[in-house]
Protein backbone atom coordinates (compact mmCIF):
# COMPACT_ATOMS: atom_id res chain seq x y z
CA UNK A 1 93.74 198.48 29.51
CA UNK A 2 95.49 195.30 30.49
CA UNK A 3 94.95 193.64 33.85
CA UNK A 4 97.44 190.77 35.08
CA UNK A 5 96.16 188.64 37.64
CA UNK A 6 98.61 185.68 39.62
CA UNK A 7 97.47 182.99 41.65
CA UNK A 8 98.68 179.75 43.26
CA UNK A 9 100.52 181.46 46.18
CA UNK A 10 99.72 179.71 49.78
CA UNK A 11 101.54 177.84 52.60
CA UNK A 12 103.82 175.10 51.61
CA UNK A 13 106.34 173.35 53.90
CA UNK A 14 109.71 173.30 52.89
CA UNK A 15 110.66 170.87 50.34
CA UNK A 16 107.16 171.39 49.00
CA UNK A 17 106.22 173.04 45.59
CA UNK A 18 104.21 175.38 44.06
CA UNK A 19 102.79 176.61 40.91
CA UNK A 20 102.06 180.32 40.45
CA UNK A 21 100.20 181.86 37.49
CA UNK A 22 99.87 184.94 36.05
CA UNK A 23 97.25 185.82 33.47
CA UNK A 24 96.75 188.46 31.37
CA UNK A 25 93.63 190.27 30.00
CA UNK A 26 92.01 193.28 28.47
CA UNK A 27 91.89 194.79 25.24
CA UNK A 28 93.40 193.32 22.37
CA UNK A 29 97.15 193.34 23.15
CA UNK A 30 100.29 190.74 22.70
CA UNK A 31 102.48 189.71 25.78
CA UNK A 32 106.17 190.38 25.49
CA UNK A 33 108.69 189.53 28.27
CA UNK A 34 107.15 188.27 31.79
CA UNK A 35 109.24 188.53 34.71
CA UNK A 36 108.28 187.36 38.02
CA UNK A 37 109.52 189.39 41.33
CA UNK A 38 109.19 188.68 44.68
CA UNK A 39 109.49 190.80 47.92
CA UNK A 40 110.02 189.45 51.20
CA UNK A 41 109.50 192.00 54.40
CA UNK A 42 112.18 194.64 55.01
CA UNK A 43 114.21 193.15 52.35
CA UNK A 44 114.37 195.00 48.45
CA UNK A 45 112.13 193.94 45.49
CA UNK A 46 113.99 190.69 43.19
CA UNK A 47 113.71 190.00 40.24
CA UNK A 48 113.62 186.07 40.14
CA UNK A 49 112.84 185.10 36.76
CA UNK A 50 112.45 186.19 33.32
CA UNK A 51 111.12 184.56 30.13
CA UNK A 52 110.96 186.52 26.48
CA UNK A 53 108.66 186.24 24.18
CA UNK A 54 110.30 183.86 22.36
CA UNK A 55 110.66 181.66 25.37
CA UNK A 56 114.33 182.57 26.39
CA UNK A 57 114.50 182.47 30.10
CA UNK A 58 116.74 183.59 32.93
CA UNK A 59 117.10 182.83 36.81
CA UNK A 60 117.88 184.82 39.60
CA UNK A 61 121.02 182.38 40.98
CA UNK A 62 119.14 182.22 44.20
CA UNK A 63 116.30 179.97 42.09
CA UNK A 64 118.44 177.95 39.90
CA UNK A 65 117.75 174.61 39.55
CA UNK A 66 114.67 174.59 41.71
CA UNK A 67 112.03 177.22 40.06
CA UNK A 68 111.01 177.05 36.11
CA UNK A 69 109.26 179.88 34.41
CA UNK A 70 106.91 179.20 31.34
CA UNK A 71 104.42 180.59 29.11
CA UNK A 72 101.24 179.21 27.47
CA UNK A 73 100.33 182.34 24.59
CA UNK A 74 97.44 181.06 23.64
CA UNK A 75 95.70 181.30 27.03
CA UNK A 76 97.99 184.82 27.80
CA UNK A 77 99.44 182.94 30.98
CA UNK A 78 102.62 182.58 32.49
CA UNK A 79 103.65 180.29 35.02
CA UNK A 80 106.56 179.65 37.78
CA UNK A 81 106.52 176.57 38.87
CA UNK A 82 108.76 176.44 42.27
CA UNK A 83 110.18 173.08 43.62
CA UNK A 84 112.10 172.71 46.91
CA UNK A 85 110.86 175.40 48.58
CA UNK A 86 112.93 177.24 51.14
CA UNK A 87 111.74 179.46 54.08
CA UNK A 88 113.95 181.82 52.39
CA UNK A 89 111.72 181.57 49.52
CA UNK A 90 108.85 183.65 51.39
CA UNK A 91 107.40 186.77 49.63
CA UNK A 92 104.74 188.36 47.82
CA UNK A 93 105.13 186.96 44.06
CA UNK A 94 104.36 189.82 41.87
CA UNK A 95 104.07 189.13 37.94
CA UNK A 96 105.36 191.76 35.65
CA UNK A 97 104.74 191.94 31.73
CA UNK A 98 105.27 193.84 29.00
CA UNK A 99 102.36 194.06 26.75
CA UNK A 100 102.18 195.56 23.65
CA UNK A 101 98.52 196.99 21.93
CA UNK A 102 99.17 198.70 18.45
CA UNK A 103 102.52 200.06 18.49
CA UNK A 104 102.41 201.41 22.23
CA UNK A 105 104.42 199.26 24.59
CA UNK A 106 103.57 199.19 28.59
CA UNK A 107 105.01 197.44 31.69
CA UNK A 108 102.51 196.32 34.02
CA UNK A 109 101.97 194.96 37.43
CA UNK A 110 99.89 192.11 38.73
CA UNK A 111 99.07 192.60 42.35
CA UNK A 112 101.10 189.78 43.95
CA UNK A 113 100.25 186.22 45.58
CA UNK A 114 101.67 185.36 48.96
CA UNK A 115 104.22 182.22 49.56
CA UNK A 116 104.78 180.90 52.47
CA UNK A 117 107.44 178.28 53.20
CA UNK A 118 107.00 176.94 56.70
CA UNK A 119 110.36 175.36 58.39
């Protein structure tokens, strides 16, 4: 079993930044793709940003320019760092990986950190 686990979330003004994490552990496995979703209230789960395994990465165009999405593999981590934060910004962050152990491949969840971009 793998267990993803993000952090960093809080209350920021807006302009501020943040740096979320998400971290990965368990059995012996090897991350794949992390994406990084967020859902506000009322509104549908988005996808925001998406980095391979490789290190390719894509942006929602709602985050260009101001959020980044990285990886460290030997720590099993993945990061979004998020710069000129908007009140339209504010969501649950929830971390999303595939993970592979042996030849089985599995999507999983991390349980989400709350931003909060104050006006």
């Amino acid at each position: 079993q793998v267990q993803l686990v993000e952090s960093g979330g809080g209350l920021v003004q807006a302009g501020g930044s943040l740096r979320l994490s998400c971290a990965a552990s368990g059995t012996p496995f090897s991350l794949n793709a992390v994406n990084w979703y967020r859902q506000a209230p009322g509104k549908q789960r988005e996808l925001v940003a998406t980095i391979s395994s490789g290190g390719s990465t894509n942006y929602a165009d709602s985050v260009k320019g101001r959020f980044t999405i990285s990886r460290d593999n030997a720590k099993n981590t993945a990061y979004l760092q998020m710069s000129s934060l908007k009140p339209e910004d504010t969501a649950v962050y929830l971390c999303n990986a595939v993970v592979r152990t042996g030849s089985d491949y599995r999507a999983y969840w991390g349980q989400g950190t709350q931003v909060t971009v104050s006006s």
